[in-house]
N, C-alpha and C. Protein backbone atom coordinates (compact mmCIF):
# COMPACT_ATOMS: atom_id res chain seq x y z
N UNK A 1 108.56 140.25 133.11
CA UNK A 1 107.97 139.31 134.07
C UNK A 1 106.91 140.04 134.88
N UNK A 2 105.91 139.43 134.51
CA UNK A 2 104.39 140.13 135.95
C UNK A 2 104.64 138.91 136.60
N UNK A 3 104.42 139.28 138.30
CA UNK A 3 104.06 138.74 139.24
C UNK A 3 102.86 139.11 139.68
N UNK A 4 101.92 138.19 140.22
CA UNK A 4 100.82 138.24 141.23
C UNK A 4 100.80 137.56 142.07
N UNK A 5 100.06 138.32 142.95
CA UNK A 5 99.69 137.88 144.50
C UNK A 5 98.05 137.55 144.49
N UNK A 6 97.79 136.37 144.76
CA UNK A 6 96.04 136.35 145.52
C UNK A 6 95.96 136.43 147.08
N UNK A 7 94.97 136.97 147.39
CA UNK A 7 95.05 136.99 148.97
C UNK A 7 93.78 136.79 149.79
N UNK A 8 93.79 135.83 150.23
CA UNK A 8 92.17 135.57 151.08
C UNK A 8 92.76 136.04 152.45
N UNK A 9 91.78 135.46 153.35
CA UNK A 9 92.05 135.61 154.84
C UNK A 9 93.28 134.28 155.20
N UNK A 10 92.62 132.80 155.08
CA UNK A 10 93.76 132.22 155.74
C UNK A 10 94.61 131.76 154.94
N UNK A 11 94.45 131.41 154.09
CA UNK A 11 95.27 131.45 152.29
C UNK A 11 95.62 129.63 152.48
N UNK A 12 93.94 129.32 152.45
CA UNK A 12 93.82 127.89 152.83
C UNK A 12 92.56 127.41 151.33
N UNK A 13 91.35 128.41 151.21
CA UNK A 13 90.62 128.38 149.77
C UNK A 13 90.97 128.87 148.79
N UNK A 14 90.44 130.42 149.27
CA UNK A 14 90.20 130.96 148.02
C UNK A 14 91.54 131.85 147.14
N UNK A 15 92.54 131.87 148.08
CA UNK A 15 93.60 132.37 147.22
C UNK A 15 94.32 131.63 146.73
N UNK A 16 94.72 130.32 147.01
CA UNK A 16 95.30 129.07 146.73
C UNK A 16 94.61 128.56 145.20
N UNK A 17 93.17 128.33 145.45
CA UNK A 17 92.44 128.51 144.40
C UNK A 17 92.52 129.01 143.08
N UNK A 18 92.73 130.59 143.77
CA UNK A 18 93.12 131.43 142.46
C UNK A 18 94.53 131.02 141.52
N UNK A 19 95.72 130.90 142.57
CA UNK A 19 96.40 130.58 142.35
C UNK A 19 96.70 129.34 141.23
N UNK A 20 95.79 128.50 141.67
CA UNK A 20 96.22 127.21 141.13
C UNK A 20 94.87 127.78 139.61
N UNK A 21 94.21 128.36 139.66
CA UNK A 21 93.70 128.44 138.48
C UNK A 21 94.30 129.46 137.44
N UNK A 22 95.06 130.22 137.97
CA UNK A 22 95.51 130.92 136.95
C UNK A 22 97.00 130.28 136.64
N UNK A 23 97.90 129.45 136.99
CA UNK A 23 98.17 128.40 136.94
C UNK A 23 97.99 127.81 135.55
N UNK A 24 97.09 127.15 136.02
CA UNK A 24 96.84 126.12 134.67
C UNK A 24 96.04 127.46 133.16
N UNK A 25 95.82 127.90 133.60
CA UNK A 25 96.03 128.96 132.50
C UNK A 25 96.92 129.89 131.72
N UNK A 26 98.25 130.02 133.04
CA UNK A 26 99.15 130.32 132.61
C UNK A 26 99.99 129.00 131.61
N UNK A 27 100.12 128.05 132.26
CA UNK A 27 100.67 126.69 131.36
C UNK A 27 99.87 126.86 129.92
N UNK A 28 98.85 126.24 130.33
CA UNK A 28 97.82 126.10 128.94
C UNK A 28 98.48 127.48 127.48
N UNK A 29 98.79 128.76 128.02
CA UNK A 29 99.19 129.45 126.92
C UNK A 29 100.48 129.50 126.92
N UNK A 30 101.53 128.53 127.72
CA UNK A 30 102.87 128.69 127.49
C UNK A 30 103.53 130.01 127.95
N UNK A 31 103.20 130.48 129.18
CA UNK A 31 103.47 131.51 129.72
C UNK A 31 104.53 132.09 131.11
N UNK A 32 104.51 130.35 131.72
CA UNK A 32 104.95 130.35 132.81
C UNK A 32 106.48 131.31 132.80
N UNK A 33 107.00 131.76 131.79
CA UNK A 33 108.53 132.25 132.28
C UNK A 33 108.50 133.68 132.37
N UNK A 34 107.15 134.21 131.90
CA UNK A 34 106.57 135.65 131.82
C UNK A 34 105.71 135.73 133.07
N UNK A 35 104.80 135.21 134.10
CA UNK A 35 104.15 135.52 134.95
C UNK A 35 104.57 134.81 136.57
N UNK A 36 104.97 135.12 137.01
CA UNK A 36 105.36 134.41 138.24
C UNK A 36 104.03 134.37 139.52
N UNK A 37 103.23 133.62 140.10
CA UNK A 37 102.10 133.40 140.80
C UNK A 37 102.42 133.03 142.26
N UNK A 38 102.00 133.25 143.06
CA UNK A 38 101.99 133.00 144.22
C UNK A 38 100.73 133.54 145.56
N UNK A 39 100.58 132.84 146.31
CA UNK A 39 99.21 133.38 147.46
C UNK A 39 99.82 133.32 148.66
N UNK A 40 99.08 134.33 149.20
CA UNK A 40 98.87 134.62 150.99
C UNK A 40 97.45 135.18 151.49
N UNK A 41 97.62 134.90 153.02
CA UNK A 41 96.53 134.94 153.89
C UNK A 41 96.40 136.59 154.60
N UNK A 42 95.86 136.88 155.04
CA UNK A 42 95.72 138.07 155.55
C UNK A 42 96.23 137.75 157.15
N UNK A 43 96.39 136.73 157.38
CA UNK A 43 96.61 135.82 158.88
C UNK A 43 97.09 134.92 158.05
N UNK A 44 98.43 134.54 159.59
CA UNK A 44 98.96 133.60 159.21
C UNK A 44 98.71 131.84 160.16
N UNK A 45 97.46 132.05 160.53
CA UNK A 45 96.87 131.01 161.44
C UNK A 45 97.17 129.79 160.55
N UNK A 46 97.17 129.65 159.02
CA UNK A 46 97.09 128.28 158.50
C UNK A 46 98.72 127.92 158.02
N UNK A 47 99.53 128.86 158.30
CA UNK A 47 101.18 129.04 157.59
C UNK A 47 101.68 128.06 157.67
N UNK A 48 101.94 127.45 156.31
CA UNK A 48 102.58 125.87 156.38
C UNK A 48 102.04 124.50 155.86
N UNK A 49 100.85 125.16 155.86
CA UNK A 49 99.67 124.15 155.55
C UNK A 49 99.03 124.09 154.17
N UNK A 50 98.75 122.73 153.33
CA UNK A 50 98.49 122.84 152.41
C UNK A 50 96.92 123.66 152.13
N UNK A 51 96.33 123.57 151.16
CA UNK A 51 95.13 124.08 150.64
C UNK A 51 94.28 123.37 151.47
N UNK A 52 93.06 123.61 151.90
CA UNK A 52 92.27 123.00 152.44
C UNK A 52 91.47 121.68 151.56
N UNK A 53 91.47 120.32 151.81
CA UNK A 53 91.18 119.14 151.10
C UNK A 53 89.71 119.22 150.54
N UNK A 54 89.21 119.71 151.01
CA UNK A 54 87.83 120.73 149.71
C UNK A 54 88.30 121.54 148.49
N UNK A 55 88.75 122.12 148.69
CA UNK A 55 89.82 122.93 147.37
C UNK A 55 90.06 122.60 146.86
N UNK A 56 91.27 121.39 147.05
CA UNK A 56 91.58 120.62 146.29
C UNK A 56 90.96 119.86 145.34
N UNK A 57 90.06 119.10 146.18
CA UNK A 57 89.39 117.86 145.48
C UNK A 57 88.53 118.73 144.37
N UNK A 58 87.92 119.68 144.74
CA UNK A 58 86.64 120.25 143.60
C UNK A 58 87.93 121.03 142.48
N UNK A 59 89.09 121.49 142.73
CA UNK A 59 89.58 121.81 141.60
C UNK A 59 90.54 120.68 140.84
N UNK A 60 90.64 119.89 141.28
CA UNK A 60 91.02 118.45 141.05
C UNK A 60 90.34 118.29 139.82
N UNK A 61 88.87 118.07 140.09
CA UNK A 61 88.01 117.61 138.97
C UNK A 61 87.92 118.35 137.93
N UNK A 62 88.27 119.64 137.78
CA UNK A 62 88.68 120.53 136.82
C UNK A 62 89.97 120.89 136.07
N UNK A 63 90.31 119.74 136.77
CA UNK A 63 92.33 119.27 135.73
C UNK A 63 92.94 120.23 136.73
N UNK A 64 92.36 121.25 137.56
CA UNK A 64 93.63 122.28 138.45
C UNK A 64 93.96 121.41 139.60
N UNK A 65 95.40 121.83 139.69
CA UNK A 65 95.94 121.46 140.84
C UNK A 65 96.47 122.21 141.88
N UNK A 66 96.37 122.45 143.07
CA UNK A 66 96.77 123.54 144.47
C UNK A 66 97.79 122.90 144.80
N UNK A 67 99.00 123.83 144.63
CA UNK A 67 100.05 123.30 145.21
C UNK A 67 100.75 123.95 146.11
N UNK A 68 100.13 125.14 146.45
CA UNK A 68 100.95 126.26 146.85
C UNK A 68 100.73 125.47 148.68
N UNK A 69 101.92 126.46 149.96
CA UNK A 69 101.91 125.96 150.92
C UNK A 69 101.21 127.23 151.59
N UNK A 70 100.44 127.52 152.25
CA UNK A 70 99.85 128.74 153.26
C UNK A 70 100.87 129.68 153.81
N UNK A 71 100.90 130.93 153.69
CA UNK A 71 102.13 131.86 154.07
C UNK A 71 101.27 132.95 154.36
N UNK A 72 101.48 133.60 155.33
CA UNK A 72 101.26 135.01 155.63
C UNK A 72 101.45 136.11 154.64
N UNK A 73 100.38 137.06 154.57
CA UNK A 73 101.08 138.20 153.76
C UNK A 73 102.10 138.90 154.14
N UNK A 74 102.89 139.38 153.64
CA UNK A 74 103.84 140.69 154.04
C UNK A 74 104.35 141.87 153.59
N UNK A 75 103.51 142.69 154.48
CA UNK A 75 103.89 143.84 153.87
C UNK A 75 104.99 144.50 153.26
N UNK A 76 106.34 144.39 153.79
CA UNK A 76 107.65 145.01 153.73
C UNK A 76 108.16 144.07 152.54
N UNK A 77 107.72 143.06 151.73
CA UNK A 77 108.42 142.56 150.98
C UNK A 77 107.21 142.25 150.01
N UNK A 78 106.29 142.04 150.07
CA UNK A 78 105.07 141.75 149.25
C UNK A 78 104.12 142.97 148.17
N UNK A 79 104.26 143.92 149.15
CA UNK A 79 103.84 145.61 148.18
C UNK A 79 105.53 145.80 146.95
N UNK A 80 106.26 145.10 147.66
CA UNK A 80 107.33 146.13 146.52
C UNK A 80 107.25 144.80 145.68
N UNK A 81 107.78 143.88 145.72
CA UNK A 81 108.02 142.54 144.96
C UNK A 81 106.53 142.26 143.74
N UNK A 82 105.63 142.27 144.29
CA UNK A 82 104.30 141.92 142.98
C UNK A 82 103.71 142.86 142.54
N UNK A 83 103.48 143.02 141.13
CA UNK A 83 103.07 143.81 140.31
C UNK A 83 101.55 144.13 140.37
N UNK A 84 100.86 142.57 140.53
CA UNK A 84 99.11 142.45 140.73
C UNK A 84 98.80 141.74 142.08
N UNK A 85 98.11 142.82 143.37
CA UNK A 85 97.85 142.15 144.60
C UNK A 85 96.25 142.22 144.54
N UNK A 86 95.82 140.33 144.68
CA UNK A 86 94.40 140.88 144.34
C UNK A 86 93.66 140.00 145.17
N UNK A 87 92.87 140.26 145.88
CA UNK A 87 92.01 140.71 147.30
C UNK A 87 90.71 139.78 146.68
N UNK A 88 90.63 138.81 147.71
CA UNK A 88 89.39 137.74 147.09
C UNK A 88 87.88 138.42 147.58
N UNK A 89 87.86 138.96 148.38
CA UNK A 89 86.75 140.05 148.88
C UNK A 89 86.98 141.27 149.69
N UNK A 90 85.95 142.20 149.88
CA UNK A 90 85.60 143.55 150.48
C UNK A 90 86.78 143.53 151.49
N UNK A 91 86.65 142.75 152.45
CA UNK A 91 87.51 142.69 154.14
C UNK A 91 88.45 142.61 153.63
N UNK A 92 89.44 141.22 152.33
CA UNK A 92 90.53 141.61 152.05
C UNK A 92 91.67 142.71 151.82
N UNK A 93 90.47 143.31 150.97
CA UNK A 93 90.99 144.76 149.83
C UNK A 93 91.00 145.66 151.20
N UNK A 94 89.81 146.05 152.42
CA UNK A 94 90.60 146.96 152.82
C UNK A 94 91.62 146.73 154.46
N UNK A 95 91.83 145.25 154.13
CA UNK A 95 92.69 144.85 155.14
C UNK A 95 94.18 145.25 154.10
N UNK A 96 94.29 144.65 153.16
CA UNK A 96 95.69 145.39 152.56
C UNK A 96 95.64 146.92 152.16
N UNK A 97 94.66 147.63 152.22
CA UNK A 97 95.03 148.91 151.60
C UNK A 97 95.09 149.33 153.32
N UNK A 98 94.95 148.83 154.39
CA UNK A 98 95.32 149.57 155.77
C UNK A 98 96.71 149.49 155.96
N UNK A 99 97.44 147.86 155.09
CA UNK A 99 98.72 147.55 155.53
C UNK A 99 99.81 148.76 154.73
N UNK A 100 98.99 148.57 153.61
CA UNK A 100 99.55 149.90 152.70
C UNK A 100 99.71 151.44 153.75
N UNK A 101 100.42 151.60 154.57
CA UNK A 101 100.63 152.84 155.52
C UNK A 101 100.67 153.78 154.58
N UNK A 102 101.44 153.95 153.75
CA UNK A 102 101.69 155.62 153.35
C UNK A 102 100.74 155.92 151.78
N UNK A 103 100.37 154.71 151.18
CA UNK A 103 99.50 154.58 149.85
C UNK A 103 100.20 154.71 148.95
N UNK A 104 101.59 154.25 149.06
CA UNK A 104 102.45 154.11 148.40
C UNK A 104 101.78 152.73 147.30
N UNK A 105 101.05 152.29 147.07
CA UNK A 105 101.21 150.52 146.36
C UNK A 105 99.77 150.43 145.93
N UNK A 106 98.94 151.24 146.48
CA UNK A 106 97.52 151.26 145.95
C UNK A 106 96.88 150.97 144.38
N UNK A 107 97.69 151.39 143.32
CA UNK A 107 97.52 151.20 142.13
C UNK A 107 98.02 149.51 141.66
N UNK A 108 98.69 148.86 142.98
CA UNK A 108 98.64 147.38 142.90
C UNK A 108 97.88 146.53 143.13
N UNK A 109 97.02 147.41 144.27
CA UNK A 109 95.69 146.51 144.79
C UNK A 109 94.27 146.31 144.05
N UNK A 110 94.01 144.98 143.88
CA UNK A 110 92.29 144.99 142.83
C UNK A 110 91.56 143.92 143.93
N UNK A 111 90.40 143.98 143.47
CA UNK A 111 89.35 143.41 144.00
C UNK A 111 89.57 141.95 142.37
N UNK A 112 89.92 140.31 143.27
CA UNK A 112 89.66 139.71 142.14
C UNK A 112 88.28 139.67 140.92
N UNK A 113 87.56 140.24 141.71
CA UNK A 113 86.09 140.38 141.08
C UNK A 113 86.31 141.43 140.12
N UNK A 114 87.18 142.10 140.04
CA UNK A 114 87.38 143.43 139.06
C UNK A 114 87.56 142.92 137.61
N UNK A 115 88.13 141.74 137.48
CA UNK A 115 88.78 140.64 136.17
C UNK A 115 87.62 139.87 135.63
N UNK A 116 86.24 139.93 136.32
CA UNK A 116 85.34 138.73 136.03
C UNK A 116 84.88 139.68 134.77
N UNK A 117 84.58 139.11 133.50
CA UNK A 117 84.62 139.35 132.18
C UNK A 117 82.83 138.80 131.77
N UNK A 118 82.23 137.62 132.66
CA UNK A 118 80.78 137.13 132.50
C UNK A 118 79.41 137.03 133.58
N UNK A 119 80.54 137.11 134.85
CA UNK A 119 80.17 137.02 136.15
C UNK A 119 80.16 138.41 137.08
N UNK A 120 78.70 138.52 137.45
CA UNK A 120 78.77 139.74 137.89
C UNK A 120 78.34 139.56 139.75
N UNK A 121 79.73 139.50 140.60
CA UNK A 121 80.06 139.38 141.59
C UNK A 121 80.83 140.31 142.03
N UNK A 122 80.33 140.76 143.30
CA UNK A 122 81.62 141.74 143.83
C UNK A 122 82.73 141.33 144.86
N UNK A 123 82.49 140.17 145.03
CA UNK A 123 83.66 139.06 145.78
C UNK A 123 83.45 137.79 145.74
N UNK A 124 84.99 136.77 145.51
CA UNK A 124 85.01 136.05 145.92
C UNK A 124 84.45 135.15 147.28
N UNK A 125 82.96 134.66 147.27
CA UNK A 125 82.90 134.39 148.39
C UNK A 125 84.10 132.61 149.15
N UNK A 126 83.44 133.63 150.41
CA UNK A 126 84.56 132.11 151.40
C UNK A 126 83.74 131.20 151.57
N UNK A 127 84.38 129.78 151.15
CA UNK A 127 83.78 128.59 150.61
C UNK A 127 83.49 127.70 152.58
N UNK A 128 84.43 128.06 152.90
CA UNK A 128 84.86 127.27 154.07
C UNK A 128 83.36 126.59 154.90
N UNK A 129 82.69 127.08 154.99
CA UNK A 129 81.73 126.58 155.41
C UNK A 129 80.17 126.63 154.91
N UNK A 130 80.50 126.41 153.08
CA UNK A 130 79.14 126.43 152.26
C UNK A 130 78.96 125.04 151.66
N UNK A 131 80.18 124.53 152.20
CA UNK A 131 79.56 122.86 151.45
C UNK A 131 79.68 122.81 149.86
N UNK A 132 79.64 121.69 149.10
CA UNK A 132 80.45 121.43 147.96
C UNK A 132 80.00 122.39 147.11
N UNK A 133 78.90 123.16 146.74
CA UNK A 133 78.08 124.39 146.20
C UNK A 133 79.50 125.46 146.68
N UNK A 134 79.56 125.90 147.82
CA UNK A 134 80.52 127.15 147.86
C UNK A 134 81.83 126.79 146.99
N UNK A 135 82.37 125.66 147.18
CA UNK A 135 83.71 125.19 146.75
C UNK A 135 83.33 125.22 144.96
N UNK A 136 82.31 124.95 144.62
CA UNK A 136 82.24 125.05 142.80
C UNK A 136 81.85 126.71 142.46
N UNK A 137 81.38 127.34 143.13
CA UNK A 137 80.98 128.69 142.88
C UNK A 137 82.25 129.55 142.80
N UNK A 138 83.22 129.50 143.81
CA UNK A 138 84.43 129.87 143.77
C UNK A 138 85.18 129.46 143.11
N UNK A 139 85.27 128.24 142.51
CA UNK A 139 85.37 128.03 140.77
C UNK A 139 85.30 128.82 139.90
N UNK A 140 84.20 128.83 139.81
CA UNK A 140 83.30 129.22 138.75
C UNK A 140 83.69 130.53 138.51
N UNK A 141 83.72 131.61 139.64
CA UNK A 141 84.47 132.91 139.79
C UNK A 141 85.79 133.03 139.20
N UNK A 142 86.34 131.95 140.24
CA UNK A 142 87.92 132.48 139.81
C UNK A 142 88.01 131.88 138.44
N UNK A 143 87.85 131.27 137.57
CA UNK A 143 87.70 130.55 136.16
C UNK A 143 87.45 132.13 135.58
N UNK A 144 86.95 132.58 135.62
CA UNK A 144 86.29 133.92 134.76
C UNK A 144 87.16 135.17 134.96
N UNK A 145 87.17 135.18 136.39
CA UNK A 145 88.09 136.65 136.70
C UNK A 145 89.84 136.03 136.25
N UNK A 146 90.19 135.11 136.20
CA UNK A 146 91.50 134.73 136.05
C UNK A 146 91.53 134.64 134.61
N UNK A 147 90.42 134.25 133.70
CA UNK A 147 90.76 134.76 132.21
C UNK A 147 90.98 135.83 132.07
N UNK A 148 89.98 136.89 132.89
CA UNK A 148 90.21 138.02 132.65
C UNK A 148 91.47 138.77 132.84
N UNK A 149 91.97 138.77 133.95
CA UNK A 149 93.26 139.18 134.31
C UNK A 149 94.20 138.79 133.56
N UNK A 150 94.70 136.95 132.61
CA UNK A 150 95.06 136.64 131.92
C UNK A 150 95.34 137.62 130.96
N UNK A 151 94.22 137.60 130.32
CA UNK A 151 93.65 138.73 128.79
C UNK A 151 94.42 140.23 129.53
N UNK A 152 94.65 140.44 130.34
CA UNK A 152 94.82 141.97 130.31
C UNK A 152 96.37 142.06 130.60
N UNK A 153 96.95 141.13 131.55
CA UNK A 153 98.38 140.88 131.20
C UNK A 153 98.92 140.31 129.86
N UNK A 154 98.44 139.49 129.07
CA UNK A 154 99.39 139.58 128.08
C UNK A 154 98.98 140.88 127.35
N UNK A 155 98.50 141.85 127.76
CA UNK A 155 98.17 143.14 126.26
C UNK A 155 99.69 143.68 126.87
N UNK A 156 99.84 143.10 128.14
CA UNK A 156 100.95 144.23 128.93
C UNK A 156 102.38 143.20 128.38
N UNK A 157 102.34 142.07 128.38
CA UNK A 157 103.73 141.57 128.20
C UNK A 157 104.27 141.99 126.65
């Protein structure tokens, strides 16, 4: 069993996002009992709360669905528990490698942009206030980097 973690800031776009796209990729190859998925925020300002109704709707139209609920990251149970913790941009990656105290978990942490296989981006940007363009671009990203990551976990299962 691989587990992953996505992680934005309020875990309201772009990790939810991820989530729900690798998701339907995991289904699509009949995988779900081998990869376990789940997202958090770097803050837990949105905890409780579904995906933000932009998210939704633009991955809607792409057959994905966000189902996940907004949760805080956590350190003391989140570094040991997931196998792949992966950081939707720059501020993410080194907001968890600070939470990482001793650098014990570092070889868990990626930049989701590390997986993009066509797309040459060095982060996930935050959609939240780019209007229906940000919300399809972050698509478009996570669609690519989530094959990718796909493709490199099953070489591992």
């Amino acid at each position: 069993m691989k587990k992953i973690l996505f992680v934005c800031l309020g875990n309201i776009c772009r990790s939810p996002s991820a989530e729900g796209v690798m998701a339907h990729l995991v289904e699509k190859e009949a995988l779900g009992q081998k990869i376990k998925l789940d997202s958090a925020g770097i803050i837990g300002f949105h905890a409780g709360e579904q995906a933000d109704p932009r998210s939704r709707e633009h991955a809607e139209k792409r057959g994905v669905e966000l189902t996940s609920i907004a949760r805080q990251f956590n350190p003391s149970g989140d570094f040991q528990q997931f196998d792949y913790i992966l950081a939707m941009d720059k501020r993410n990656f080194r907001d968890l490698t600070n939470l990482d105290k001793n650098k014990k978990f570092a070889h868990k942490i990626f930049m989701m942009t590390d997986f993009c296989r066509d797309m040459k981006v060095s982060d996930v940007p935050d959609p939240y206030y780019a209007g229906a363009n940000g919300f399809e671009l972050v698509l478009d990203i996570l669609e690519d980097a989530c094959t990718g990551l796909l493709d490199k976990i099953k070489e591992e299962l």
